[in-house]
PDB file of N, CA and C in Angstrom:
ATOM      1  N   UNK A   1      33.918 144.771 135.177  1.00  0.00           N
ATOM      2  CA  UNK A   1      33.704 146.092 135.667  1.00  0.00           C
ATOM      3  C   UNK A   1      34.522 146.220 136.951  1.00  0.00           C
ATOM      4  N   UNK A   2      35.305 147.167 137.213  1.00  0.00           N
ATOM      5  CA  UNK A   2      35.847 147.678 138.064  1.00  0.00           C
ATOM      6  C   UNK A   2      35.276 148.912 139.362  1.00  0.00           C
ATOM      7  N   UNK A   3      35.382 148.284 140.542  1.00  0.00           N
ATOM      8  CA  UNK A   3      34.730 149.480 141.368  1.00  0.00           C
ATOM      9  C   UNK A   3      35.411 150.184 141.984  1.00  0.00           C
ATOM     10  N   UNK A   4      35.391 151.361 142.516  1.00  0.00           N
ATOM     11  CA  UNK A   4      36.418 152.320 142.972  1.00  0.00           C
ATOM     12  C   UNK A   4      37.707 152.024 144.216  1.00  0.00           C
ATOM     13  N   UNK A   5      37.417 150.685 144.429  1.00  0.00           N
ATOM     14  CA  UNK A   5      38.078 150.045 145.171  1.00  0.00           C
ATOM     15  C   UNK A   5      38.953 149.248 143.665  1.00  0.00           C
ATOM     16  N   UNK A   6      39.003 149.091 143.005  1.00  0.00           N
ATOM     17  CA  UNK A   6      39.809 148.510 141.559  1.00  0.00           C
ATOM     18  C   UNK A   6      39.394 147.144 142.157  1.00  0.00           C
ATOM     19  N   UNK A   7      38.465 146.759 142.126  1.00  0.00           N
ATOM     20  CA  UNK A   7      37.844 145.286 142.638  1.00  0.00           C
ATOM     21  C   UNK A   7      37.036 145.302 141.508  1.00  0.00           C
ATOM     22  N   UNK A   8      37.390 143.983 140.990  1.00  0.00           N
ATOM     23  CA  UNK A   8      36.819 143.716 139.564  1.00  0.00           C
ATOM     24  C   UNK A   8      35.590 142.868 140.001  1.00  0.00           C
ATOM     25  N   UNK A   9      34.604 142.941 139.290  1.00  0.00           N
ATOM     26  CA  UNK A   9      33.273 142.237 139.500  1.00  0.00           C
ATOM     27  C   UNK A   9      33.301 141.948 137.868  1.00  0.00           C
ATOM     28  N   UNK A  10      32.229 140.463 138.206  1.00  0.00           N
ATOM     29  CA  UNK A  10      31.858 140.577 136.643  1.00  0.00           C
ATOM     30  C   UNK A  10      30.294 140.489 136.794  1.00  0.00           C
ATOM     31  N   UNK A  11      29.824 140.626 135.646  1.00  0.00           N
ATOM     32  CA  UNK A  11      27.954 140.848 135.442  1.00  0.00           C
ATOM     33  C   UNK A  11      27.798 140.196 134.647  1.00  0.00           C
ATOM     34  N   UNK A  12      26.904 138.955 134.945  1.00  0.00           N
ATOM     35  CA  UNK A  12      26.166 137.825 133.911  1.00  0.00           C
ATOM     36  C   UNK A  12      25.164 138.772 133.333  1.00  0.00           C
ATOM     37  N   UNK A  13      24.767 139.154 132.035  1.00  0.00           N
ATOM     38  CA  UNK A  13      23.967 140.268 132.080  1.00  0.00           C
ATOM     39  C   UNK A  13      22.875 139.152 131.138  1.00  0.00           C
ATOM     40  N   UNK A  14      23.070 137.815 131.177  1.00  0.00           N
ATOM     41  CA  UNK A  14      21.818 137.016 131.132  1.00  0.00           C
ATOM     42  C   UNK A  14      20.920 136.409 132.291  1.00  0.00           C
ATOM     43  N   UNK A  15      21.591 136.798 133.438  1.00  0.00           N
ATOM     44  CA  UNK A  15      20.467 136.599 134.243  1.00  0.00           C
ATOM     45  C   UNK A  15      20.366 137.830 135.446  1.00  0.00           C
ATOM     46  N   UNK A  16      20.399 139.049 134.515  1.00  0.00           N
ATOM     47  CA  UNK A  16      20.670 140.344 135.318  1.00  0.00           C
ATOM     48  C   UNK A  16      19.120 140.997 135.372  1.00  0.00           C
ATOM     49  N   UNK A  17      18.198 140.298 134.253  1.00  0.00           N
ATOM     50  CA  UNK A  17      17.589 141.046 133.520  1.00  0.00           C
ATOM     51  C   UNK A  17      17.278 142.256 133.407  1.00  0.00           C
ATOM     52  N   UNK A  18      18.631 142.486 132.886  1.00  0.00           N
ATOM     53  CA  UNK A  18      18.701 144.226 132.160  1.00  0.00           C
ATOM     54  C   UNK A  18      18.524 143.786 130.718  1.00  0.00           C
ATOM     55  N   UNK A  19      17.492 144.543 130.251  1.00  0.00           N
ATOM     56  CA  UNK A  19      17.342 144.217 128.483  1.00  0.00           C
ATOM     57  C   UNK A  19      17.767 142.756 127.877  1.00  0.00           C
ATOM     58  N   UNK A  20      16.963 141.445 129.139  1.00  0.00           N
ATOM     59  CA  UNK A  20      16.497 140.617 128.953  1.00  0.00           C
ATOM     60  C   UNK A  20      16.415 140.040 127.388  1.00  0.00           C
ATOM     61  N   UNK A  21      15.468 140.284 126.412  1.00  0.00           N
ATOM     62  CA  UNK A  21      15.345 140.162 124.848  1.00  0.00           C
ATOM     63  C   UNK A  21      16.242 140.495 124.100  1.00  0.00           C
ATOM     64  N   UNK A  22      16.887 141.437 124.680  1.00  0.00           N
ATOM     65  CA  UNK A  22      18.181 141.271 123.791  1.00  0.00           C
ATOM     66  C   UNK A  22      19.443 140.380 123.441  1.00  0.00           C
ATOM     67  N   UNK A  23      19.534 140.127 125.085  1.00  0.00           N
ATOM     68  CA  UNK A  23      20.356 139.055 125.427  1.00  0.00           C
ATOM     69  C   UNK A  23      20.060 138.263 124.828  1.00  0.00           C
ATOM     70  N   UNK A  24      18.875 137.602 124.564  1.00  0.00           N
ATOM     71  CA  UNK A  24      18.285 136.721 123.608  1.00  0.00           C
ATOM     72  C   UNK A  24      18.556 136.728 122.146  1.00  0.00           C
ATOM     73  N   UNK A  25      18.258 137.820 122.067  1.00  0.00           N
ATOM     74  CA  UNK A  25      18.459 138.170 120.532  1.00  0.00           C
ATOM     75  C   UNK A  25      19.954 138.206 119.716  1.00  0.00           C
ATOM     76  N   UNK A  26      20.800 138.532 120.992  1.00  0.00           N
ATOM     77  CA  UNK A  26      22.036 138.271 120.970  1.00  0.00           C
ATOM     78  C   UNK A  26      22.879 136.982 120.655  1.00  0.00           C
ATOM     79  N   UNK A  27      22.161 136.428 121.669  1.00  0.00           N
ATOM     80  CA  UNK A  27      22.606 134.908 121.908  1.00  0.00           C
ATOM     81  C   UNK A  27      22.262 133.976 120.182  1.00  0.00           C
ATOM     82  N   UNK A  28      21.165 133.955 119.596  1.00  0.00           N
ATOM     83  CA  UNK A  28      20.376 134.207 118.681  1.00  0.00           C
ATOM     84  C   UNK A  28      21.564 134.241 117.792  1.00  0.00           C
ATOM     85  N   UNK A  29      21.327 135.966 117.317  1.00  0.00           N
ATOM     86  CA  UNK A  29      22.117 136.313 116.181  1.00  0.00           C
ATOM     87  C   UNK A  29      23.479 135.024 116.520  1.00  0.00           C
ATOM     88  N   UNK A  30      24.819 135.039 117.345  1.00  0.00           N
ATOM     89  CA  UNK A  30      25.963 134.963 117.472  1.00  0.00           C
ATOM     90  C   UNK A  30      25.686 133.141 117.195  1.00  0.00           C
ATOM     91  N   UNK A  31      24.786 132.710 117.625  1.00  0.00           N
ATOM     92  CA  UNK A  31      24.592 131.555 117.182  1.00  0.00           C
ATOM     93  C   UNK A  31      23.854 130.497 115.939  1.00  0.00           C
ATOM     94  N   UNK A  32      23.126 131.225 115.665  1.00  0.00           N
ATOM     95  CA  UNK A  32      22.314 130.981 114.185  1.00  0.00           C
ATOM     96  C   UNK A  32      22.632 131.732 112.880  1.00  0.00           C
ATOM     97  N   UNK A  33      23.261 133.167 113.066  1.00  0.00           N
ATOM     98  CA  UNK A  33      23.212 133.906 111.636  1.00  0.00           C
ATOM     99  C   UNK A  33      24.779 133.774 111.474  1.00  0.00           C
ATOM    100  N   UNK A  34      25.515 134.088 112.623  1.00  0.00           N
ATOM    101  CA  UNK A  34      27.148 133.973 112.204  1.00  0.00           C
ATOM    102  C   UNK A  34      27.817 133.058 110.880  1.00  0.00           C
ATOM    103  N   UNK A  35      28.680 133.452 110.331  1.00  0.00           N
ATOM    104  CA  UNK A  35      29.458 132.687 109.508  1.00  0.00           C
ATOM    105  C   UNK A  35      30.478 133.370 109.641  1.00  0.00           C
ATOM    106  N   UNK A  36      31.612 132.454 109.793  1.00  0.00           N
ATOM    107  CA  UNK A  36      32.825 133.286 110.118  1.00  0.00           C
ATOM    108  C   UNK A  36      33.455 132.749 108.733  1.00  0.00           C
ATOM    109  N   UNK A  37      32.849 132.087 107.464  1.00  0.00           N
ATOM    110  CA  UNK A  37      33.714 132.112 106.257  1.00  0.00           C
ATOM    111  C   UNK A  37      33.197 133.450 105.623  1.00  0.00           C
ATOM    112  N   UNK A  38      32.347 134.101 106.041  1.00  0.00           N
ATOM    113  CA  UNK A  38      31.574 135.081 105.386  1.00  0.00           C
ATOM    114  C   UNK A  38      30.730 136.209 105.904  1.00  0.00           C
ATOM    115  N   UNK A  39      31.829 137.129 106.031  1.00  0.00           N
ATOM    116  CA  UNK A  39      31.190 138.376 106.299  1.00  0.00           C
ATOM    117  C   UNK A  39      29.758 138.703 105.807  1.00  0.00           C
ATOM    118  N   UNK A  40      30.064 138.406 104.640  1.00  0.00           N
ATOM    119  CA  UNK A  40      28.095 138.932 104.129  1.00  0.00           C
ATOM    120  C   UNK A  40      26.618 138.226 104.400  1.00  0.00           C
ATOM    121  N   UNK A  41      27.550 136.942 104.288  1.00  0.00           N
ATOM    122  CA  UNK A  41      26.273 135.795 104.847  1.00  0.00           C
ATOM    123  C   UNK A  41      25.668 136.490 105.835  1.00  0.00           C
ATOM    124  N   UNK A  42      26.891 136.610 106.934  1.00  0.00           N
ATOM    125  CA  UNK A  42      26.068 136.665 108.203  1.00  0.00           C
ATOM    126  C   UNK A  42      25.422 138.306 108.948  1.00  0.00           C
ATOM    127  N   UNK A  43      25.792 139.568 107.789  1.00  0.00           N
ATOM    128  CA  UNK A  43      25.170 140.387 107.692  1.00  0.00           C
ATOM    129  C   UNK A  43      23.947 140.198 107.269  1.00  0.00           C
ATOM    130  N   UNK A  44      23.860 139.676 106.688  1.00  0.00           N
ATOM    131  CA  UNK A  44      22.283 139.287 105.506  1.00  0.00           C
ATOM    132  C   UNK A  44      21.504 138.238 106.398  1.00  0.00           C
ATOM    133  N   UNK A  45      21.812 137.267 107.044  1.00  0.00           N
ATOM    134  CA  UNK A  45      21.286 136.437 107.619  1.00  0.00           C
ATOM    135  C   UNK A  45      20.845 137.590 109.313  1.00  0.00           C
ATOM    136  N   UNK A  46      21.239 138.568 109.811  1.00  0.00           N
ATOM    137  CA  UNK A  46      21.427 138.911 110.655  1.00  0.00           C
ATOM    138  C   UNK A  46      20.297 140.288 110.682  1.00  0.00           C
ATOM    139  N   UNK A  47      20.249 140.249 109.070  1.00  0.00           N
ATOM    140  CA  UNK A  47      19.192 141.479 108.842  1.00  0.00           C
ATOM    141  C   UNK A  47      17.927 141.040 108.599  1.00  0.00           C
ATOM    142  N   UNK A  48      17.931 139.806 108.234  1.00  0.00           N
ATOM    143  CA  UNK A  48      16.840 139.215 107.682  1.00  0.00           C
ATOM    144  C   UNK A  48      15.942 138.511 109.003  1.00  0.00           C
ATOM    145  N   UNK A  49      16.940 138.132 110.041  1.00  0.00           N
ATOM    146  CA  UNK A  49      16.399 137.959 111.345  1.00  0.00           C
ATOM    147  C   UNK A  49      16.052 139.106 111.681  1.00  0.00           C
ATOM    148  N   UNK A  50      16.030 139.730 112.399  1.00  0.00           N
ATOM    149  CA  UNK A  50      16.266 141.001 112.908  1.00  0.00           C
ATOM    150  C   UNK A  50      15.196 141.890 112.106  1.00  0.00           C
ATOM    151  N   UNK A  51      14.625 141.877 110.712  1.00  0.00           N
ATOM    152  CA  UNK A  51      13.651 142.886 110.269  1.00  0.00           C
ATOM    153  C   UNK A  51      12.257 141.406 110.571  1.00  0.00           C
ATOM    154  N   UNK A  52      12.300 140.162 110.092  1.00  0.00           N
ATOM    155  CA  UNK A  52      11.423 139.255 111.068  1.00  0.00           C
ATOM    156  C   UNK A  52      10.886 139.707 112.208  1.00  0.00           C
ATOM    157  N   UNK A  53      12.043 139.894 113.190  1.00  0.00           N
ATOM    158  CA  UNK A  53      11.345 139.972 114.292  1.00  0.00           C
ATOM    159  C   UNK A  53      10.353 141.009 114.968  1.00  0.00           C
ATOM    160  N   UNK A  54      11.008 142.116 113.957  1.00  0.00           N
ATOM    161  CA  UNK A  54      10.692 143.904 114.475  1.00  0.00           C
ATOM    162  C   UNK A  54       9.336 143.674 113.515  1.00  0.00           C
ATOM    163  N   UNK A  55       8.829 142.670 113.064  1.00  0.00           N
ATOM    164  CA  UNK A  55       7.421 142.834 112.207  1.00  0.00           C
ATOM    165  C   UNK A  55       6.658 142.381 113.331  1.00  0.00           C
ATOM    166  N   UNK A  56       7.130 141.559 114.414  1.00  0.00           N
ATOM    167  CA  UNK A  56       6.205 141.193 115.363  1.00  0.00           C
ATOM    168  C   UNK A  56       6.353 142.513 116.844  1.00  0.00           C
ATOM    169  N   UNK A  57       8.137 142.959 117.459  1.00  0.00           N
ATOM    170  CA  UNK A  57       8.178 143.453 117.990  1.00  0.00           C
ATOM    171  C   UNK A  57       9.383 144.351 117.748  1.00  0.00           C
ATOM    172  N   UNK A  58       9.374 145.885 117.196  1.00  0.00           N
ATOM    173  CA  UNK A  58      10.026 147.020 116.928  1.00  0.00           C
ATOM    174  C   UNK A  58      11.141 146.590 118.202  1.00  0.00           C
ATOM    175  N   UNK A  59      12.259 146.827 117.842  1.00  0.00           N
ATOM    176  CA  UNK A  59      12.948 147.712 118.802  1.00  0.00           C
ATOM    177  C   UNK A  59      13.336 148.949 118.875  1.00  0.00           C
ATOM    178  N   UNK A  60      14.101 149.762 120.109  1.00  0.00           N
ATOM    179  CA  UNK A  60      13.710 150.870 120.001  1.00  0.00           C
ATOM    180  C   UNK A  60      15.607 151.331 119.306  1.00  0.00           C
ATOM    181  N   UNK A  61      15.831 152.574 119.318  1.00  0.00           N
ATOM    182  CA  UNK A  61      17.055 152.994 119.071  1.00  0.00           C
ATOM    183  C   UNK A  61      18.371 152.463 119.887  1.00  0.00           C
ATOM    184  N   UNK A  62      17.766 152.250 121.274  1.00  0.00           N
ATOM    185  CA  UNK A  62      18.738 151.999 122.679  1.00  0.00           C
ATOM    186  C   UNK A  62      18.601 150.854 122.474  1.00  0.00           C
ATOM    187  N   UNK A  63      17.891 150.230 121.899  1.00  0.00           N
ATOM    188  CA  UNK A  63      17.956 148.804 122.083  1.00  0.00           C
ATOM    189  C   UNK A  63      18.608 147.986 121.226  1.00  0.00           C
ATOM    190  N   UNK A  64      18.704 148.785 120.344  1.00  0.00           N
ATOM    191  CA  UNK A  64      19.931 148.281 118.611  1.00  0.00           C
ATOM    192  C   UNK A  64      21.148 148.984 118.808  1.00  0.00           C
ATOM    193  N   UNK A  65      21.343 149.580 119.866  1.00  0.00           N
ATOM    194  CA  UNK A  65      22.469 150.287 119.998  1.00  0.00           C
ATOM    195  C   UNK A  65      23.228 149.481 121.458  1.00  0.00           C
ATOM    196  N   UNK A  66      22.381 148.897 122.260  1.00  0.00           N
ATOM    197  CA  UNK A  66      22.896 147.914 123.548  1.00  0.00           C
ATOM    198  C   UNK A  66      23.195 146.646 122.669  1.00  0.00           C
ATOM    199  N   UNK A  67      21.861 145.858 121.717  1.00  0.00           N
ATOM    200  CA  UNK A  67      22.440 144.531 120.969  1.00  0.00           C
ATOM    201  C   UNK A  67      23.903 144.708 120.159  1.00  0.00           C
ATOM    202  N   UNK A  68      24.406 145.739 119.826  1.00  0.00           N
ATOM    203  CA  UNK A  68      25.347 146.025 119.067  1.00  0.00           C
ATOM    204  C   UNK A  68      26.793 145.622 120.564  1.00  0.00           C
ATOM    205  N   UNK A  69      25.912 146.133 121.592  1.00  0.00           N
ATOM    206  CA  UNK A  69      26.957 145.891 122.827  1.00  0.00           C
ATOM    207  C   UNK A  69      27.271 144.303 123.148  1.00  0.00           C
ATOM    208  N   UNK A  70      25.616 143.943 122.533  1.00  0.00           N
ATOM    209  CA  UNK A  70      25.580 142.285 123.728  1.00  0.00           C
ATOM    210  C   UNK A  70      25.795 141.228 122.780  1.00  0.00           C
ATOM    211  N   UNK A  71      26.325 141.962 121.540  1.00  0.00           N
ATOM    212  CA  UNK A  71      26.853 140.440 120.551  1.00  0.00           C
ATOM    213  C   UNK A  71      28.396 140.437 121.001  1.00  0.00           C
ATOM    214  N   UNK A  72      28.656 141.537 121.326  1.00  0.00           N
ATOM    215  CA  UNK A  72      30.563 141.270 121.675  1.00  0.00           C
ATOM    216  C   UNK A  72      30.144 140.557 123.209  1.00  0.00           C
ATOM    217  N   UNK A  73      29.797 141.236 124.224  1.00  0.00           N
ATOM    218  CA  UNK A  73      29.186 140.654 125.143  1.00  0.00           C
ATOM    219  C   UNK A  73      29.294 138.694 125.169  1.00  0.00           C
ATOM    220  N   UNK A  74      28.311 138.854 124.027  1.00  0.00           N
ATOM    221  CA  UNK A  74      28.324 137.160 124.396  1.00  0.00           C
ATOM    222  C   UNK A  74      29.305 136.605 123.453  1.00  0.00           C
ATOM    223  N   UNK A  75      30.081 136.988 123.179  1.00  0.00           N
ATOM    224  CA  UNK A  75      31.341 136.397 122.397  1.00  0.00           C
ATOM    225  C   UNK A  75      32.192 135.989 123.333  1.00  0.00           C
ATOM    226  N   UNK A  76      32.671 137.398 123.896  1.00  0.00           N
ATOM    227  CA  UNK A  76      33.874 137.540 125.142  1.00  0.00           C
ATOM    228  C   UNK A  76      33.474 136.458 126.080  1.00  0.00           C
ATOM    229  N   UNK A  77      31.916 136.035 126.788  1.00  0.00           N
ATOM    230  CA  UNK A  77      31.988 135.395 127.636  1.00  0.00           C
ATOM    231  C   UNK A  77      31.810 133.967 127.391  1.00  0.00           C
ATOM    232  N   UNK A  78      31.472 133.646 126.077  1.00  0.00           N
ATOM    233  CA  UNK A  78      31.655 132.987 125.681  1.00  0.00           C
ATOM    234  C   UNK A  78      33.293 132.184 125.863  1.00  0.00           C
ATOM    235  N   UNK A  79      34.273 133.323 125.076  1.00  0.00           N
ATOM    236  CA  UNK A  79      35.314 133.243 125.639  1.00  0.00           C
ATOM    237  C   UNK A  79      36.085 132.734 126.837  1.00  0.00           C
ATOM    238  N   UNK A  80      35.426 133.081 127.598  1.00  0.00           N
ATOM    239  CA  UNK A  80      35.529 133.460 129.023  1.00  0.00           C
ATOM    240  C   UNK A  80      35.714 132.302 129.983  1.00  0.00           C
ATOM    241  N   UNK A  81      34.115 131.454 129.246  1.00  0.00           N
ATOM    242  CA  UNK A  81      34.200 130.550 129.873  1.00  0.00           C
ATOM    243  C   UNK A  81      34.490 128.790 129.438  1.00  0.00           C
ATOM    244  N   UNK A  82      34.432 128.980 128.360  1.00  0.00           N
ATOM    245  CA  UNK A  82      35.724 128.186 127.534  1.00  0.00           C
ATOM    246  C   UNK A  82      36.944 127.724 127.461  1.00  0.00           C
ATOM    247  N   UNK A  83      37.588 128.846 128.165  1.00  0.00           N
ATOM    248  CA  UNK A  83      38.920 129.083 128.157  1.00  0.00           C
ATOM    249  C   UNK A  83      39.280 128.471 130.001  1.00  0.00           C
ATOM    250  N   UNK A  84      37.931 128.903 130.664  1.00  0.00           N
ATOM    251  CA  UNK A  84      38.295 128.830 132.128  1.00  0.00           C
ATOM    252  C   UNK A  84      38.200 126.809 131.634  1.00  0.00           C
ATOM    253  N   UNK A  85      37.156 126.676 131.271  1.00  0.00           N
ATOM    254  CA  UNK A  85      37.061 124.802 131.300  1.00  0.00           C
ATOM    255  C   UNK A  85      38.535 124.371 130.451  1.00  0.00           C
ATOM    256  N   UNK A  86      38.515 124.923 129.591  1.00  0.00           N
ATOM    257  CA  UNK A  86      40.348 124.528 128.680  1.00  0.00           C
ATOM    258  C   UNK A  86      41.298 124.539 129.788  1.00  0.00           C
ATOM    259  N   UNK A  87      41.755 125.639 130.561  1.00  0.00           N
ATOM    260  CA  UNK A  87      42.608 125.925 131.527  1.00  0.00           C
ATOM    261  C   UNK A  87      42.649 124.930 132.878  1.00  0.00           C
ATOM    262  N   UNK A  88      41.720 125.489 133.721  1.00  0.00           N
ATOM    263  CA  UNK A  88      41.390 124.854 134.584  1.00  0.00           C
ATOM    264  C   UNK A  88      40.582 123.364 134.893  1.00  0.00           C
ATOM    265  N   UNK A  89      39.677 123.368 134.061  1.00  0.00           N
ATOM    266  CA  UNK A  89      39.152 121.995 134.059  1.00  0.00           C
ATOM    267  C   UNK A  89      39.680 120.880 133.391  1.00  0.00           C
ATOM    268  N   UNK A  90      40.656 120.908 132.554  1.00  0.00           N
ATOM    269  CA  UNK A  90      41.855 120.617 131.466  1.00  0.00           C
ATOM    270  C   UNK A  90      40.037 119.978 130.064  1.00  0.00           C
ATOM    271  N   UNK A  91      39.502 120.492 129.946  1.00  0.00           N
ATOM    272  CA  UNK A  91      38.235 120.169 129.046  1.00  0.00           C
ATOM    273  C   UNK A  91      39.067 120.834 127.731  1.00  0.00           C
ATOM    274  N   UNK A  92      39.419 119.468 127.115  1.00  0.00           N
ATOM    275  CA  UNK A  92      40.105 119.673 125.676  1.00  0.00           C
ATOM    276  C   UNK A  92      39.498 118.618 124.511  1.00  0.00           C
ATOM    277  N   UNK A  93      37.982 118.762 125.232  1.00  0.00           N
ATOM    278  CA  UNK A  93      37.303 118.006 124.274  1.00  0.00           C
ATOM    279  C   UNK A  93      36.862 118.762 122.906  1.00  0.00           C
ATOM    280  N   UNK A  94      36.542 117.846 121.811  1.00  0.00           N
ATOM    281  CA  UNK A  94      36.409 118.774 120.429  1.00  0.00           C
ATOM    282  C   UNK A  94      35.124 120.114 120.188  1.00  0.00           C
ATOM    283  N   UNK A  95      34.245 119.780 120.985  1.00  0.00           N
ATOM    284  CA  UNK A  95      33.303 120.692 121.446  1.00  0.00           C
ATOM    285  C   UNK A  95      33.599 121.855 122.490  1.00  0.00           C
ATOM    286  N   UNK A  96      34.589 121.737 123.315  1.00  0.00           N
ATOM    287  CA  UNK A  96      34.947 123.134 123.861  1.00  0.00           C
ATOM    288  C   UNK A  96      36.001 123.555 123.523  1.00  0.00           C
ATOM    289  N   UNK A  97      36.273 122.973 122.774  1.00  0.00           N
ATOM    290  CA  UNK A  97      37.589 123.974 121.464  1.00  0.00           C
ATOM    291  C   UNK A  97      36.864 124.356 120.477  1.00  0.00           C
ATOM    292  N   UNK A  98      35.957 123.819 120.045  1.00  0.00           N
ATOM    293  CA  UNK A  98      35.552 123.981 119.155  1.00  0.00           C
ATOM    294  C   UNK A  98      34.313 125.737 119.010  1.00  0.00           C
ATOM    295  N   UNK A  99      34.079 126.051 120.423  1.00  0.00           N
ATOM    296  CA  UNK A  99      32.852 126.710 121.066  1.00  0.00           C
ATOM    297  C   UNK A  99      34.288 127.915 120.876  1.00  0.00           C
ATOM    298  N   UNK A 100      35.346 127.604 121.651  1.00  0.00           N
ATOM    299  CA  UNK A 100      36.367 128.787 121.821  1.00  0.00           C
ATOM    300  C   UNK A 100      36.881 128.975 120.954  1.00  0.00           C
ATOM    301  N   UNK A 101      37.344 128.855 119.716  1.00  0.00           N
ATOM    302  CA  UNK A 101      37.428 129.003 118.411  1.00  0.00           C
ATOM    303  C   UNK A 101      36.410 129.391 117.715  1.00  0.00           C
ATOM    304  N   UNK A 102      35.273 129.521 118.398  1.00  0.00           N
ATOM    305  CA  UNK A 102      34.063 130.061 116.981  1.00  0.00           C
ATOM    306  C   UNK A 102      34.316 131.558 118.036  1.00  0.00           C
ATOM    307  N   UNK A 103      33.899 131.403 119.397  1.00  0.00           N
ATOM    308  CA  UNK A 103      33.955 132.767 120.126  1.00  0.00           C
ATOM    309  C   UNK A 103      34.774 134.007 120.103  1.00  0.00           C
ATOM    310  N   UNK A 104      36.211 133.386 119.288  1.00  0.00           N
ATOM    311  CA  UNK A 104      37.101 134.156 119.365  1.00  0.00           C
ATOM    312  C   UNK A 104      37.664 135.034 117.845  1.00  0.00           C
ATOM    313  N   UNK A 105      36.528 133.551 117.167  1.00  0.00           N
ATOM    314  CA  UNK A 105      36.811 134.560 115.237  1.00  0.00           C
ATOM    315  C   UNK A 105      35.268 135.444 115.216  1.00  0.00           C
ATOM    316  N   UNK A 106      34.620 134.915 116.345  1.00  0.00           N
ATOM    317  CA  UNK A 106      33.311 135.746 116.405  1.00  0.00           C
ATOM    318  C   UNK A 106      33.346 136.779 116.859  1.00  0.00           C
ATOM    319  N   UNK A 107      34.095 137.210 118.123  1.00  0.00           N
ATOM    320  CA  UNK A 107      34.501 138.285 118.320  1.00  0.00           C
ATOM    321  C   UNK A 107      35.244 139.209 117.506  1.00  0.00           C
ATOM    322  N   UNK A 108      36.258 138.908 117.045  1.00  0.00           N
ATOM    323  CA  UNK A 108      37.072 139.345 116.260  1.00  0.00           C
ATOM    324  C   UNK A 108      36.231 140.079 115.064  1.00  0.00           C
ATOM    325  N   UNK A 109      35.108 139.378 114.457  1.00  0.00           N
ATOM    326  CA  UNK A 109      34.559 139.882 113.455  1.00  0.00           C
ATOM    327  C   UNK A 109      33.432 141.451 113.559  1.00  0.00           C
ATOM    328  N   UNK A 110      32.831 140.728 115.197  1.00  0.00           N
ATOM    329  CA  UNK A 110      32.312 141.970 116.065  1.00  0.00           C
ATOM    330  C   UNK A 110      32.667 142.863 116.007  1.00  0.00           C
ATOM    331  N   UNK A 111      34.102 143.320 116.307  1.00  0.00           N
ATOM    332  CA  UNK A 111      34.920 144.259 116.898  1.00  0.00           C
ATOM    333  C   UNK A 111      35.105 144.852 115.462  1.00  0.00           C
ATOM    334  N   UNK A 112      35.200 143.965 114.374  1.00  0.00           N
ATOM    335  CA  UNK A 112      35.864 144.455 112.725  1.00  0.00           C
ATOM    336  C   UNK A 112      34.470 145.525 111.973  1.00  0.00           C
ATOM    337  N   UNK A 113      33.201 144.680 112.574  1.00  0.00           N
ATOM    338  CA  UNK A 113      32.261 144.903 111.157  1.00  0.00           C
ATOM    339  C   UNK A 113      30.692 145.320 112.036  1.00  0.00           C
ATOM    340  N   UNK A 114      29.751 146.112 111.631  1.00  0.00           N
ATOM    341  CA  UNK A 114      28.920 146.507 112.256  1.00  0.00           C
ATOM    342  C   UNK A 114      27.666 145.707 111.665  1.00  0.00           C
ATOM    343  N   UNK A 115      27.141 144.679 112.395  1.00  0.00           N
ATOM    344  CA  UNK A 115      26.079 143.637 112.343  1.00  0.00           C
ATOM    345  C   UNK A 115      24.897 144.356 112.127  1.00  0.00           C
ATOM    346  N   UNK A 116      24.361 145.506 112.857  1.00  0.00           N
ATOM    347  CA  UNK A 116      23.218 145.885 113.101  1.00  0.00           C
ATOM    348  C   UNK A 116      23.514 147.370 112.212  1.00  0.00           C
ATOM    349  N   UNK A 117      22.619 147.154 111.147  1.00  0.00           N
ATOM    350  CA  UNK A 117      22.163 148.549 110.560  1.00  0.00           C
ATOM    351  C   UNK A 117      21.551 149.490 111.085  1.00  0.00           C
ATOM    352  N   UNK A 118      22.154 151.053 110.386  1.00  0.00           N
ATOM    353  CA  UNK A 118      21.738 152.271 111.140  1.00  0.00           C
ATOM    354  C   UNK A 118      20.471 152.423 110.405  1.00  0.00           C
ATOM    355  N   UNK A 119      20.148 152.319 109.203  1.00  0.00           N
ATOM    356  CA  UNK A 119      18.777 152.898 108.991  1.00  0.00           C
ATOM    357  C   UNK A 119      17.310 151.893 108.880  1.00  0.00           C
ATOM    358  N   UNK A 120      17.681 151.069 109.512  1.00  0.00           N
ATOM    359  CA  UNK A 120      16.252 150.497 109.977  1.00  0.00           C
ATOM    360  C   UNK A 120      15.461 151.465 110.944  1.00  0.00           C
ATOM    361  N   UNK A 121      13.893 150.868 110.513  1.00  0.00           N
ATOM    362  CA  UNK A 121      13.030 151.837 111.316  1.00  0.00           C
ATOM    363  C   UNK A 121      13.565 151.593 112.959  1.00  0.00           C
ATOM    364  N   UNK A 122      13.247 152.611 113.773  1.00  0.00           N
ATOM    365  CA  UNK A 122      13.109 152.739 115.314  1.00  0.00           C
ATOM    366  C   UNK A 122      11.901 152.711 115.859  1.00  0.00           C
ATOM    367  N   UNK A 123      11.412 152.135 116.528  1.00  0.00           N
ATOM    368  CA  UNK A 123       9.995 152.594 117.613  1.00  0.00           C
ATOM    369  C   UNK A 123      11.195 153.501 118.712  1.00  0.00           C
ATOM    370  N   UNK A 124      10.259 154.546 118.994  1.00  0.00           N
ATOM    371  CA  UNK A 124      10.656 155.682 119.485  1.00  0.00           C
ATOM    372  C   UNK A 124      10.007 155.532 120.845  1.00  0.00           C
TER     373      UNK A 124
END
């Protein structure tokens, strides 16, 4: 984010707690339902979480419409900070290549395909 001074800030928005559970839910989906050989898997795995959970706690409209924000969210920073340990820390171990390579076909798929269905119920 940029402030009117063009001074870039960034926002951990996992320990911001702004919409806290989502972040969760985020973190969640991008890590347990993903399949990056398979678009459908991980639609289906992603719906099937996701109507689970809303049997215990609904979300509301804003709130499937921010998770739709905080799965790219935690991709990018995912990204983010992957890339800073690759770069700078020279960490070219098989596990943080391995984290930045899932983050970056994960994103990619984010940006392609819409995870979160429009006609599930809403709590209003």
């Amino acid at each position: 984010m940029r402030d009117n001074k063009n001074k870039l800030w960034f926002v951990d928005f996992s320990v911001s707690n702004y919409l806290p559970r989502i972040v969760d839910l985020a973190v969640t989906i991008c890590d347990l339902c993903l399949d990056l050989t398979n678009i459908e898997i991980s639609k289906q795995r992603t719906k099937i979480y996701l109507n689970e959970y809303e049997k215990i706690l609904p979300l509301t409209k804003y709130e499937k419409q921010a998770l739709k924000v905080f799965l790219k969210c935690h991709q990018a920073i995912t990204i983010i900070q992957t890339t800073k340990e690759k770069v700078e820390d020279k960490n070219l171990s098989d596990e943080n290549l391995k984290f930045l390579n899932k983050a970056q076909k994960g994103l990619d798929l984010m940006l392609k395909y819409d995870f979160i269905e429009n006609n599930q119920n809403y709590k209003e």
